[in-house]
PDB file of N, CA and C in Angstrom:
ATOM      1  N   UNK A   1       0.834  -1.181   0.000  1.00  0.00           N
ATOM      2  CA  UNK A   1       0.000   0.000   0.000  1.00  0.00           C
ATOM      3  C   UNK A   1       0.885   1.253   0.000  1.00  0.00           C
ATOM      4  N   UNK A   2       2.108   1.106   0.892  1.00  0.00           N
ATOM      5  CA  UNK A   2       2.751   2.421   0.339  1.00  0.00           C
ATOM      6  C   UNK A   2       3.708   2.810  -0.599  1.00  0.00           C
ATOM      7  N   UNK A   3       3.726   1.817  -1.297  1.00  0.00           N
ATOM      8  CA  UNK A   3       4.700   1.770  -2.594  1.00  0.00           C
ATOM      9  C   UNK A   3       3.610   2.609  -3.580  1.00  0.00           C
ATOM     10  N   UNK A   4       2.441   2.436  -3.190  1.00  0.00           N
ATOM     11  CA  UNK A   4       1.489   2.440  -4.458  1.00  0.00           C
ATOM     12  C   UNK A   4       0.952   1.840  -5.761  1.00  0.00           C
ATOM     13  N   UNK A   5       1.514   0.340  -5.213  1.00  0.00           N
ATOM     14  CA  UNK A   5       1.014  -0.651  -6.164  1.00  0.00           C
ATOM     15  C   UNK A   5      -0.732  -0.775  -5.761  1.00  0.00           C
ATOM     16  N   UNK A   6      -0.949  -0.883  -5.058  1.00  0.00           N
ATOM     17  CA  UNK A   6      -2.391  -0.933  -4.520  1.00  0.00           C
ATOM     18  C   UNK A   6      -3.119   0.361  -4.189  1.00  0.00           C
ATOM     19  N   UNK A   7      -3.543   1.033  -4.563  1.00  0.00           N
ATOM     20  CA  UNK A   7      -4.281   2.423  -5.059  1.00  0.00           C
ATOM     21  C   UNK A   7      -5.813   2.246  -3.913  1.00  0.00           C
ATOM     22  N   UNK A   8      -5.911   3.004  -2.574  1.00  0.00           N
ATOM     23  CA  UNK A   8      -6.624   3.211  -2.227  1.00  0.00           C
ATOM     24  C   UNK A   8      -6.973   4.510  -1.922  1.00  0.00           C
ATOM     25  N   UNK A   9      -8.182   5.154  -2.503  1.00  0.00           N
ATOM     26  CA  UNK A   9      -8.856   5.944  -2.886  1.00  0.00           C
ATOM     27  C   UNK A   9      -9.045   7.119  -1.587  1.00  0.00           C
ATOM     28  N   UNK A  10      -7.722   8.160  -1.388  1.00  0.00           N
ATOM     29  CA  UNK A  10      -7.736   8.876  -0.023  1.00  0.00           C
ATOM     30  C   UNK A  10      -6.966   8.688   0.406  1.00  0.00           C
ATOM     31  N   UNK A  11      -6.537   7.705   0.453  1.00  0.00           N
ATOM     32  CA  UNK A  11      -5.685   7.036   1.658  1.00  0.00           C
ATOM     33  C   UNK A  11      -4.136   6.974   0.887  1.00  0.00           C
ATOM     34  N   UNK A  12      -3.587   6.953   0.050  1.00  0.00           N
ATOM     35  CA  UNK A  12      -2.616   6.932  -0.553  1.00  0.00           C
ATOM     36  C   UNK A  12      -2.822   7.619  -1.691  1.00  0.00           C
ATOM     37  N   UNK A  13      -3.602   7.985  -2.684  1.00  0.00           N
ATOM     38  CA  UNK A  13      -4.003   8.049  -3.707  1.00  0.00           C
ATOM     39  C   UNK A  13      -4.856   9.504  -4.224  1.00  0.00           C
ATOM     40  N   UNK A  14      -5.094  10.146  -4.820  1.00  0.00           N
ATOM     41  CA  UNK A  14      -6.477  11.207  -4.788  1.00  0.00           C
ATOM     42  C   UNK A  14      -6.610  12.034  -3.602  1.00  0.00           C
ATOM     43  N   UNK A  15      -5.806  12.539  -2.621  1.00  0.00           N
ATOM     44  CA  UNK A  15      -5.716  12.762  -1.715  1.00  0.00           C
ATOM     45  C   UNK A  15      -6.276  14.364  -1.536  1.00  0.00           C
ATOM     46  N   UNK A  16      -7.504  14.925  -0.730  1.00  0.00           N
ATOM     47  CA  UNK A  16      -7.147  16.748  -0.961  1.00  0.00           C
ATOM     48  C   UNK A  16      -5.701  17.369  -0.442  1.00  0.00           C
ATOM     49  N   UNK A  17      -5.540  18.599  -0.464  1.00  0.00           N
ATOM     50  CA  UNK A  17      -4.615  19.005  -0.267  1.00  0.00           C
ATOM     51  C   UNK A  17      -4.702  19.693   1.626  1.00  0.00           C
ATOM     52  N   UNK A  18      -5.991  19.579   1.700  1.00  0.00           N
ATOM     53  CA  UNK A  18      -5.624  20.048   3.437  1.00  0.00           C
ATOM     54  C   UNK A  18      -6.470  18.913   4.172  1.00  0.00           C
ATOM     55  N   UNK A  19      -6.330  18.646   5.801  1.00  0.00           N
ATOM     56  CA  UNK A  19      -6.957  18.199   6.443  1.00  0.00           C
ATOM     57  C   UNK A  19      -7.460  19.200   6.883  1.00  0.00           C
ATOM     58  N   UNK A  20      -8.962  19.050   6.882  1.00  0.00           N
ATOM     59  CA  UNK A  20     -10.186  19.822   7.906  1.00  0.00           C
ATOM     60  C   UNK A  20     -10.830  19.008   8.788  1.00  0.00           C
ATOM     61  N   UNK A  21     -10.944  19.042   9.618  1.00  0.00           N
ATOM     62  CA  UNK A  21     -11.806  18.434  10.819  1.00  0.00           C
ATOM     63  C   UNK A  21     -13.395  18.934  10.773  1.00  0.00           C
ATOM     64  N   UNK A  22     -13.938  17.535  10.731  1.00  0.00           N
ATOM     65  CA  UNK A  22     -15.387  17.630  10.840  1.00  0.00           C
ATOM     66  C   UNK A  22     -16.125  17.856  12.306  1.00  0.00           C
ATOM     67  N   UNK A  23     -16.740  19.171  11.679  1.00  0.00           N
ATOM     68  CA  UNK A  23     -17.474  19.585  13.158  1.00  0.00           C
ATOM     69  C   UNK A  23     -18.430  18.726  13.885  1.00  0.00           C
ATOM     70  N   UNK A  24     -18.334  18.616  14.870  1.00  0.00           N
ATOM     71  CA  UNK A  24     -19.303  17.786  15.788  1.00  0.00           C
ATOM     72  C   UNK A  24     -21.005  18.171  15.310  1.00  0.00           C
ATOM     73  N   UNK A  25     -21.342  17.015  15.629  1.00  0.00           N
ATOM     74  CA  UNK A  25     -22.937  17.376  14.929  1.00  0.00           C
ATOM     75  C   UNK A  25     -23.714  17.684  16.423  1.00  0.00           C
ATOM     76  N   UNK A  26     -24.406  18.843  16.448  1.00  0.00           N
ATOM     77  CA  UNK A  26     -24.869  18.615  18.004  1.00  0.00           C
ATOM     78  C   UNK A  26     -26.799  18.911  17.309  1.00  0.00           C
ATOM     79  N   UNK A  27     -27.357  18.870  18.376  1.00  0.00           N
ATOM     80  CA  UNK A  27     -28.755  18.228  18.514  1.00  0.00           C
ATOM     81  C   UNK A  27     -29.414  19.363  19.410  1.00  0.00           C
ATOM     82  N   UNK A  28     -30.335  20.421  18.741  1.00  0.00           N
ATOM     83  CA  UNK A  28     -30.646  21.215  19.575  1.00  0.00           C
ATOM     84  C   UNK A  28     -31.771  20.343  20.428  1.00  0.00           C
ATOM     85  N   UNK A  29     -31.719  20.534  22.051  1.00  0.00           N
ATOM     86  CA  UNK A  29     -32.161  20.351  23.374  1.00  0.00           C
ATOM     87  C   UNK A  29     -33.708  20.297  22.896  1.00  0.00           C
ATOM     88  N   UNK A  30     -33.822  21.256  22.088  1.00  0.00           N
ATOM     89  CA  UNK A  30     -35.933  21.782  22.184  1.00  0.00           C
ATOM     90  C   UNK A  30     -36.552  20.322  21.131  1.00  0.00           C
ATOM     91  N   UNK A  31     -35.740  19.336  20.423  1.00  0.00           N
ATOM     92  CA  UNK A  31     -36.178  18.979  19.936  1.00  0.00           C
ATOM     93  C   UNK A  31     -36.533  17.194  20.810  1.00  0.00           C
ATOM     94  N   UNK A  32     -35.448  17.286  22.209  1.00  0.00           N
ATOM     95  CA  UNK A  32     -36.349  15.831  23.126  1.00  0.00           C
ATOM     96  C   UNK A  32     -37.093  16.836  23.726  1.00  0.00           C
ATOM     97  N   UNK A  33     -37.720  17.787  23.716  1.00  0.00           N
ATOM     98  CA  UNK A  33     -39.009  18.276  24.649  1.00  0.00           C
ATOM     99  C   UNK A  33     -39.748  18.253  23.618  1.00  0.00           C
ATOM    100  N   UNK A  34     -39.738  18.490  22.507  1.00  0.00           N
ATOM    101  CA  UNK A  34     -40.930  18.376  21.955  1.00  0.00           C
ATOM    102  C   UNK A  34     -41.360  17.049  21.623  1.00  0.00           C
ATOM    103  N   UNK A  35     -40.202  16.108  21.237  1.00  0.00           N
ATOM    104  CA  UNK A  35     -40.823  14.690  21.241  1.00  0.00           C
ATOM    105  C   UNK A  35     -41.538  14.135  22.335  1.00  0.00           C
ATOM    106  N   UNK A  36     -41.310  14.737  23.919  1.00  0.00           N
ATOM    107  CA  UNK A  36     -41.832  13.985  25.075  1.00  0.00           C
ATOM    108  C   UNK A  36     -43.383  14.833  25.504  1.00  0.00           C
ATOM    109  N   UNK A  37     -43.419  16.190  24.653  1.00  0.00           N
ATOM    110  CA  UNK A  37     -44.579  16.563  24.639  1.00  0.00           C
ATOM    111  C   UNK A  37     -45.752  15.792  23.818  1.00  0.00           C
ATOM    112  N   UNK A  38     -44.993  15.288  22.113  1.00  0.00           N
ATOM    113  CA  UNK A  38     -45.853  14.284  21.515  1.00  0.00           C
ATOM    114  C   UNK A  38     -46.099  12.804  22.080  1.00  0.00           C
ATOM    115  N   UNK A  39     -45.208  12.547  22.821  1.00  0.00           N
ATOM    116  CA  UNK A  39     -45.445  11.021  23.298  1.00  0.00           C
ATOM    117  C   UNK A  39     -46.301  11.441  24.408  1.00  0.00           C
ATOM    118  N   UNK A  40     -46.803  11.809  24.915  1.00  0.00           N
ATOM    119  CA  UNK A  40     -47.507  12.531  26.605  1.00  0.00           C
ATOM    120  C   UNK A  40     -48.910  12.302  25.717  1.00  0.00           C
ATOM    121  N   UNK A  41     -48.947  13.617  24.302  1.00  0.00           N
ATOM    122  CA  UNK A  41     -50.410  13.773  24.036  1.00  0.00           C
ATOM    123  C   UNK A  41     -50.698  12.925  23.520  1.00  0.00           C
ATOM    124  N   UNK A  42     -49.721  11.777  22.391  1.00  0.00           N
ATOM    125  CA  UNK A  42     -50.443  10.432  21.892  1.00  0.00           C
ATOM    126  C   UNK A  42     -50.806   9.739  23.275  1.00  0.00           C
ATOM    127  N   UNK A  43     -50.146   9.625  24.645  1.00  0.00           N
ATOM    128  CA  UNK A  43     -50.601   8.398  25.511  1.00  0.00           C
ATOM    129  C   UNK A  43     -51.983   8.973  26.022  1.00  0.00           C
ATOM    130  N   UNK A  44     -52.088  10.444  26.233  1.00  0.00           N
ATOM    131  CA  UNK A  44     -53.230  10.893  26.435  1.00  0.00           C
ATOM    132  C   UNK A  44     -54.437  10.682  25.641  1.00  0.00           C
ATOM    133  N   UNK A  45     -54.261  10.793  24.532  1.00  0.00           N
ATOM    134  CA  UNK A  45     -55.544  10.393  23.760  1.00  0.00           C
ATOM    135  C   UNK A  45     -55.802   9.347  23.103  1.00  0.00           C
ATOM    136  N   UNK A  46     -55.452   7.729  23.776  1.00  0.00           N
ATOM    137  CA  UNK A  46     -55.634   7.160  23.397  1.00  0.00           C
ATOM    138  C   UNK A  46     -56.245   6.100  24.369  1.00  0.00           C
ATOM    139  N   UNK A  47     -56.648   5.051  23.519  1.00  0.00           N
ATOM    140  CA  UNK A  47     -57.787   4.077  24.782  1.00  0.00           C
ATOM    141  C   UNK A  47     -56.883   2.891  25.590  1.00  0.00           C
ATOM    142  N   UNK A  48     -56.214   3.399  26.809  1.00  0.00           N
ATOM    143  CA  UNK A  48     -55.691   2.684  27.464  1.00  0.00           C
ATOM    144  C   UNK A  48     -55.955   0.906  27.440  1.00  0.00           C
ATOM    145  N   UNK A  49     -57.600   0.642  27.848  1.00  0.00           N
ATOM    146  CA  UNK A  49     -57.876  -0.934  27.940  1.00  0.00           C
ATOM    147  C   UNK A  49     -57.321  -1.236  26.554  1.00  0.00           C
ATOM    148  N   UNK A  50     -57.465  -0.690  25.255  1.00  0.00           N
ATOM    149  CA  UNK A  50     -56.986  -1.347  23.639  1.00  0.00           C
ATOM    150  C   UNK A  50     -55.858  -1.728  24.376  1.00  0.00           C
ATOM    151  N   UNK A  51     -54.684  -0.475  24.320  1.00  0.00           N
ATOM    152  CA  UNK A  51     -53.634  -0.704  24.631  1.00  0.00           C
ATOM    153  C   UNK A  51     -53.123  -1.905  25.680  1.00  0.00           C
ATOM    154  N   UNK A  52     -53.987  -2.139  26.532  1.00  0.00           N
ATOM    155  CA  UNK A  52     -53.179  -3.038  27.400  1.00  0.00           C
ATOM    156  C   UNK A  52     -53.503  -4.311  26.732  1.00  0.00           C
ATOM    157  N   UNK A  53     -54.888  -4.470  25.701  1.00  0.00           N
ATOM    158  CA  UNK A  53     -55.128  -5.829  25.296  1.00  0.00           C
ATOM    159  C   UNK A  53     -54.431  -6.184  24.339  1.00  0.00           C
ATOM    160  N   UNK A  54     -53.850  -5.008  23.379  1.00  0.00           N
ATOM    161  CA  UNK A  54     -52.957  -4.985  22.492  1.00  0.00           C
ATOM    162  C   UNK A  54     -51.357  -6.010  23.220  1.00  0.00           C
ATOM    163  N   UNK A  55     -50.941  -5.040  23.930  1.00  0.00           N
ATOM    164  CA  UNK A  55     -49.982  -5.994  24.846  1.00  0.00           C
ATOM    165  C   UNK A  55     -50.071  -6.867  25.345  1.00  0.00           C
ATOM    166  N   UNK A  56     -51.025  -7.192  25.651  1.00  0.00           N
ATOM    167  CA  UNK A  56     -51.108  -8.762  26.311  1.00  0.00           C
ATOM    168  C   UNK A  56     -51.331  -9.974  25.065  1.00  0.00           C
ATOM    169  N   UNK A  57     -51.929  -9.799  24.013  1.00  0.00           N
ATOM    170  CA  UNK A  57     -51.736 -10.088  22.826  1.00  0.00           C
ATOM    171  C   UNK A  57     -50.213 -10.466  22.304  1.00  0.00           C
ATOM    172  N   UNK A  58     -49.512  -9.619  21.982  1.00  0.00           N
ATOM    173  CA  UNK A  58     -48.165  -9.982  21.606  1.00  0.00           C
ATOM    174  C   UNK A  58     -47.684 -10.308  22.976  1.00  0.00           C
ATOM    175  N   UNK A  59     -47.651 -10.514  24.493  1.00  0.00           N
ATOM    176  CA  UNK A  59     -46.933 -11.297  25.069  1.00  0.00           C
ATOM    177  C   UNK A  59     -47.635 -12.886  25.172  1.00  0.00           C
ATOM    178  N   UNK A  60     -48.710 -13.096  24.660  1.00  0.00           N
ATOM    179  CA  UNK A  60     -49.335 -14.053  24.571  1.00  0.00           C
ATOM    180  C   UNK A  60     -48.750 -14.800  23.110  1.00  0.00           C
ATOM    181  N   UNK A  61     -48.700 -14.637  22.378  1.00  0.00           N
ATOM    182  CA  UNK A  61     -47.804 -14.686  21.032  1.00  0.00           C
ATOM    183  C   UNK A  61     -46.287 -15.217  20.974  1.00  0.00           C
ATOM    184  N   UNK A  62     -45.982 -14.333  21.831  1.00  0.00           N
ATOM    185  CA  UNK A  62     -44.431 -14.604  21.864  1.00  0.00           C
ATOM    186  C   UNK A  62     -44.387 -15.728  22.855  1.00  0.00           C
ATOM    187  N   UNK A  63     -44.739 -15.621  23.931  1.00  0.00           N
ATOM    188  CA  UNK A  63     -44.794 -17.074  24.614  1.00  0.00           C
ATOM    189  C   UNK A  63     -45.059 -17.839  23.698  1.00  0.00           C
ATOM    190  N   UNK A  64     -45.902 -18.275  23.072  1.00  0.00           N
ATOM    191  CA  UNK A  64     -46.537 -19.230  22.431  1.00  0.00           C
ATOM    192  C   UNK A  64     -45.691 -19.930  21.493  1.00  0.00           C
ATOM    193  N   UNK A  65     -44.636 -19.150  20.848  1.00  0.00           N
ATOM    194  CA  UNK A  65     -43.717 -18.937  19.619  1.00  0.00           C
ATOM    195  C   UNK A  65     -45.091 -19.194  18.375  1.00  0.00           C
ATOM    196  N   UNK A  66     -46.015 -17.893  18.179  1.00  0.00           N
ATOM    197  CA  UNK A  66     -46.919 -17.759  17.600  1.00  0.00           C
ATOM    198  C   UNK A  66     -46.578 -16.594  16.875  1.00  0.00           C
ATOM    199  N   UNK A  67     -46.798 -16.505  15.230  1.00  0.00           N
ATOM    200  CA  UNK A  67     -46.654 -15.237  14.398  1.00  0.00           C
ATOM    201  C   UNK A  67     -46.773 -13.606  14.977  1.00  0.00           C
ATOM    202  N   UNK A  68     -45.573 -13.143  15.353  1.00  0.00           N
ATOM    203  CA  UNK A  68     -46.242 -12.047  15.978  1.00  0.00           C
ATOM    204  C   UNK A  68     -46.872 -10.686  15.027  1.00  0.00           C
ATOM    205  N   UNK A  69     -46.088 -10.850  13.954  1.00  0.00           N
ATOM    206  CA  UNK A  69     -46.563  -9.304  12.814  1.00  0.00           C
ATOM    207  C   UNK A  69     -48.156  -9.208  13.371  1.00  0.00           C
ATOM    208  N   UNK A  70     -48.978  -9.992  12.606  1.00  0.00           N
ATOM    209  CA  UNK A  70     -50.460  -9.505  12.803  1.00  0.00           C
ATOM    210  C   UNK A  70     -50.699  -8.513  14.139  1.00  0.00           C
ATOM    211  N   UNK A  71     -50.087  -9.160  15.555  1.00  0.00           N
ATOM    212  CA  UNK A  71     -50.323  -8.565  16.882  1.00  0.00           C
ATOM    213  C   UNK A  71     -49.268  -7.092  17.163  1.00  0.00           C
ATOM    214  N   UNK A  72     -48.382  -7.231  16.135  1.00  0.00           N
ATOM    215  CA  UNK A  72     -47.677  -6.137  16.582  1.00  0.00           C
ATOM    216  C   UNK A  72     -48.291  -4.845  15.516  1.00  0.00           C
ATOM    217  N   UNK A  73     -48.824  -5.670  14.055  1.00  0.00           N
ATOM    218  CA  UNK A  73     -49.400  -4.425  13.885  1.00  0.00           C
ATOM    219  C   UNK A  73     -51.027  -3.966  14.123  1.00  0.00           C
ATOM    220  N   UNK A  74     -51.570  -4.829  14.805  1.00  0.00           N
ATOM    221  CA  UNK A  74     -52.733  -4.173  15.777  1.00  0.00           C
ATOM    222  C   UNK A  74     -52.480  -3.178  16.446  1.00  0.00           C
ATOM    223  N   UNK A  75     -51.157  -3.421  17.345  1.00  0.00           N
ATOM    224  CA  UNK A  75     -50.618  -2.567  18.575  1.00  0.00           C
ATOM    225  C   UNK A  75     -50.730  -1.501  18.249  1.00  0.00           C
ATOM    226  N   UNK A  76     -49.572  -1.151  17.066  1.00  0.00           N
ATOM    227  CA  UNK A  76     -49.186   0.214  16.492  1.00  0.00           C
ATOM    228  C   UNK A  76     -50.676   0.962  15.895  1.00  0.00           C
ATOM    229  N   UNK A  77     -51.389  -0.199  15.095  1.00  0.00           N
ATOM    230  CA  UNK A  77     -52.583   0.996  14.561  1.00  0.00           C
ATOM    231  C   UNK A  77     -53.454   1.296  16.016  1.00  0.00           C
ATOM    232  N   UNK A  78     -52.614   0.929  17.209  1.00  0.00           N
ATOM    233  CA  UNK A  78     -53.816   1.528  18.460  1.00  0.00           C
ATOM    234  C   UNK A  78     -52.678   2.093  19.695  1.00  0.00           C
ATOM    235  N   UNK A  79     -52.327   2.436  18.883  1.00  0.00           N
ATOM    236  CA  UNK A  79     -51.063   3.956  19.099  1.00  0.00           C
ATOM    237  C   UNK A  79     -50.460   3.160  20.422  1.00  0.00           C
ATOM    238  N   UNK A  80     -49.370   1.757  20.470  1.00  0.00           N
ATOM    239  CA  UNK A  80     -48.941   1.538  21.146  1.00  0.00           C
ATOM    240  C   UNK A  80     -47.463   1.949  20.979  1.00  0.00           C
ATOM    241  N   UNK A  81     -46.758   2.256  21.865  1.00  0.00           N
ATOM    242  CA  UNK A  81     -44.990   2.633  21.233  1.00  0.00           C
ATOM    243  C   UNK A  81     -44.136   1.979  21.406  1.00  0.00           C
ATOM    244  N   UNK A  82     -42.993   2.226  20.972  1.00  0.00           N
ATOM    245  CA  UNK A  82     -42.416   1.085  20.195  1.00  0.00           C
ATOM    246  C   UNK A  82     -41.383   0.486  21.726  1.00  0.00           C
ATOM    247  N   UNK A  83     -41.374   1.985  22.217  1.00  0.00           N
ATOM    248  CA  UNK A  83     -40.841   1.209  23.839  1.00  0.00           C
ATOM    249  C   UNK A  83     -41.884   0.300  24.861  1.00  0.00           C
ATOM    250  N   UNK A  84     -43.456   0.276  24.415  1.00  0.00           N
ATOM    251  CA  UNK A  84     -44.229  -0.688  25.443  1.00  0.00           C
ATOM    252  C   UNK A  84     -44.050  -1.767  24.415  1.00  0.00           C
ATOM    253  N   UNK A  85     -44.016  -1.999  23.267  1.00  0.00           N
ATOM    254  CA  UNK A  85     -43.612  -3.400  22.340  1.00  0.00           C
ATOM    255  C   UNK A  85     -42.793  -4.066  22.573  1.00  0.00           C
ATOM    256  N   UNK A  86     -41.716  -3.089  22.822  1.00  0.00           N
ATOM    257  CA  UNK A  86     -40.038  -3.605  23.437  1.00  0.00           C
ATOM    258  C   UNK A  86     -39.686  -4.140  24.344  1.00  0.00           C
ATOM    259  N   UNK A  87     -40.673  -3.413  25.203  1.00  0.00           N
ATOM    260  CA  UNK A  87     -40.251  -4.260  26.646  1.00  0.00           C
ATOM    261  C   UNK A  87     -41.213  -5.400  26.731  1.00  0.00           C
ATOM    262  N   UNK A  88     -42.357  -5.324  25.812  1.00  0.00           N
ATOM    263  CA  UNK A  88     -43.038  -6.795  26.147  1.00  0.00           C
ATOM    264  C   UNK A  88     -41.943  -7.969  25.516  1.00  0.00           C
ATOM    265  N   UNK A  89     -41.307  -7.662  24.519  1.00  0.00           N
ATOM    266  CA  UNK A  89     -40.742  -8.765  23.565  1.00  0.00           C
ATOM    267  C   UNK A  89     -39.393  -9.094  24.413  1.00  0.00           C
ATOM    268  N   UNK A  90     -38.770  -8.143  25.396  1.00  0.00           N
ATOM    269  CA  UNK A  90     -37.889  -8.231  26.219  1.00  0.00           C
ATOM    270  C   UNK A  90     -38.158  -8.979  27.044  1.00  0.00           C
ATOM    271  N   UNK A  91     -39.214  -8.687  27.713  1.00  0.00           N
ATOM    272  CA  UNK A  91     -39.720  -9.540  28.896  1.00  0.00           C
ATOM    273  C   UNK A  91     -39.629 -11.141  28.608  1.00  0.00           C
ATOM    274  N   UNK A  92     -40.101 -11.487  27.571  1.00  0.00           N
ATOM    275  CA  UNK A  92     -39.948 -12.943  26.764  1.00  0.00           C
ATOM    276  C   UNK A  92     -38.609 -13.460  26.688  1.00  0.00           C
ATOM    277  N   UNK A  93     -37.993 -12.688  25.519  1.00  0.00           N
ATOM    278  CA  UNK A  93     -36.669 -13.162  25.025  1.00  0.00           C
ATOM    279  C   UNK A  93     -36.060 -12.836  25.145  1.00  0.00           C
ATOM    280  N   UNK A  94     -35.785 -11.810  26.255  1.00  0.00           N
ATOM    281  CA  UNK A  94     -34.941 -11.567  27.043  1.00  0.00           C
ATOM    282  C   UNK A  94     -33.750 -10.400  26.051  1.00  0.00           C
ATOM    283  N   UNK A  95     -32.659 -10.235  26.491  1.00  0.00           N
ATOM    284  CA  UNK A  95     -31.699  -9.246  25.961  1.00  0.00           C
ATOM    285  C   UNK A  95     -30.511  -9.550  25.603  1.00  0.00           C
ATOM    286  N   UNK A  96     -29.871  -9.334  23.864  1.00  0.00           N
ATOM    287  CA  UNK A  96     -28.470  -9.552  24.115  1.00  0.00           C
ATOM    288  C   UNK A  96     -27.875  -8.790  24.553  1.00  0.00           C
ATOM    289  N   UNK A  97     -26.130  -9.468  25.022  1.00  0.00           N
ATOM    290  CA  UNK A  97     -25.516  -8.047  25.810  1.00  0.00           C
ATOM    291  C   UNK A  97     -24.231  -8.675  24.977  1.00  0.00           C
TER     292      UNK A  97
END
């Protein structure tokens, strides 16, 4: 590679003429308050008993080792999120680490 028989693209080869350092990407703050304002008003306006039958559904499923798509997309069209899905499917099969 540093003879330059092997031509990699940057790295030996085609090179620009300065190094610039890429600026850190930062994440303005107002945008997790406004997501935790939308997750608040979806849990607010929606029909809790669905929701819990929704979940008990896919943990009934997953025990079972029964198709879960159909039950997971009930859940979602009855505004369940993707963290109460998660932790049901966790609860089951547990976590890699």
């Amino acid at each position: 590679m540093e003879s330059g028989k092997k031509i990699i693209v940057g790295l030996n080869s085609f090179r620009s003429g300065s190094e610039t350092a890429t600026p850190a990407f930062r994440i303005n703050d107002n945008i997790r308050q406004v997501q935790i304002e939308k997750l608040q008003s979806l849990k607010s306006g929606r029909d809790d008993e669905r929701v819990a039958n929704c979940l008990k559904k896919i943990w009934l499923h997953a025990t079972n080792n029964q198709n879960l798509m159909p039950v997971v997309i009930e859940a979602v069209e009855n505004f369940c999120t993707l963290g109460e899905i998660s932790d049901i499917l966790r609860s089951v099969f547990g976590e890699y680490k």
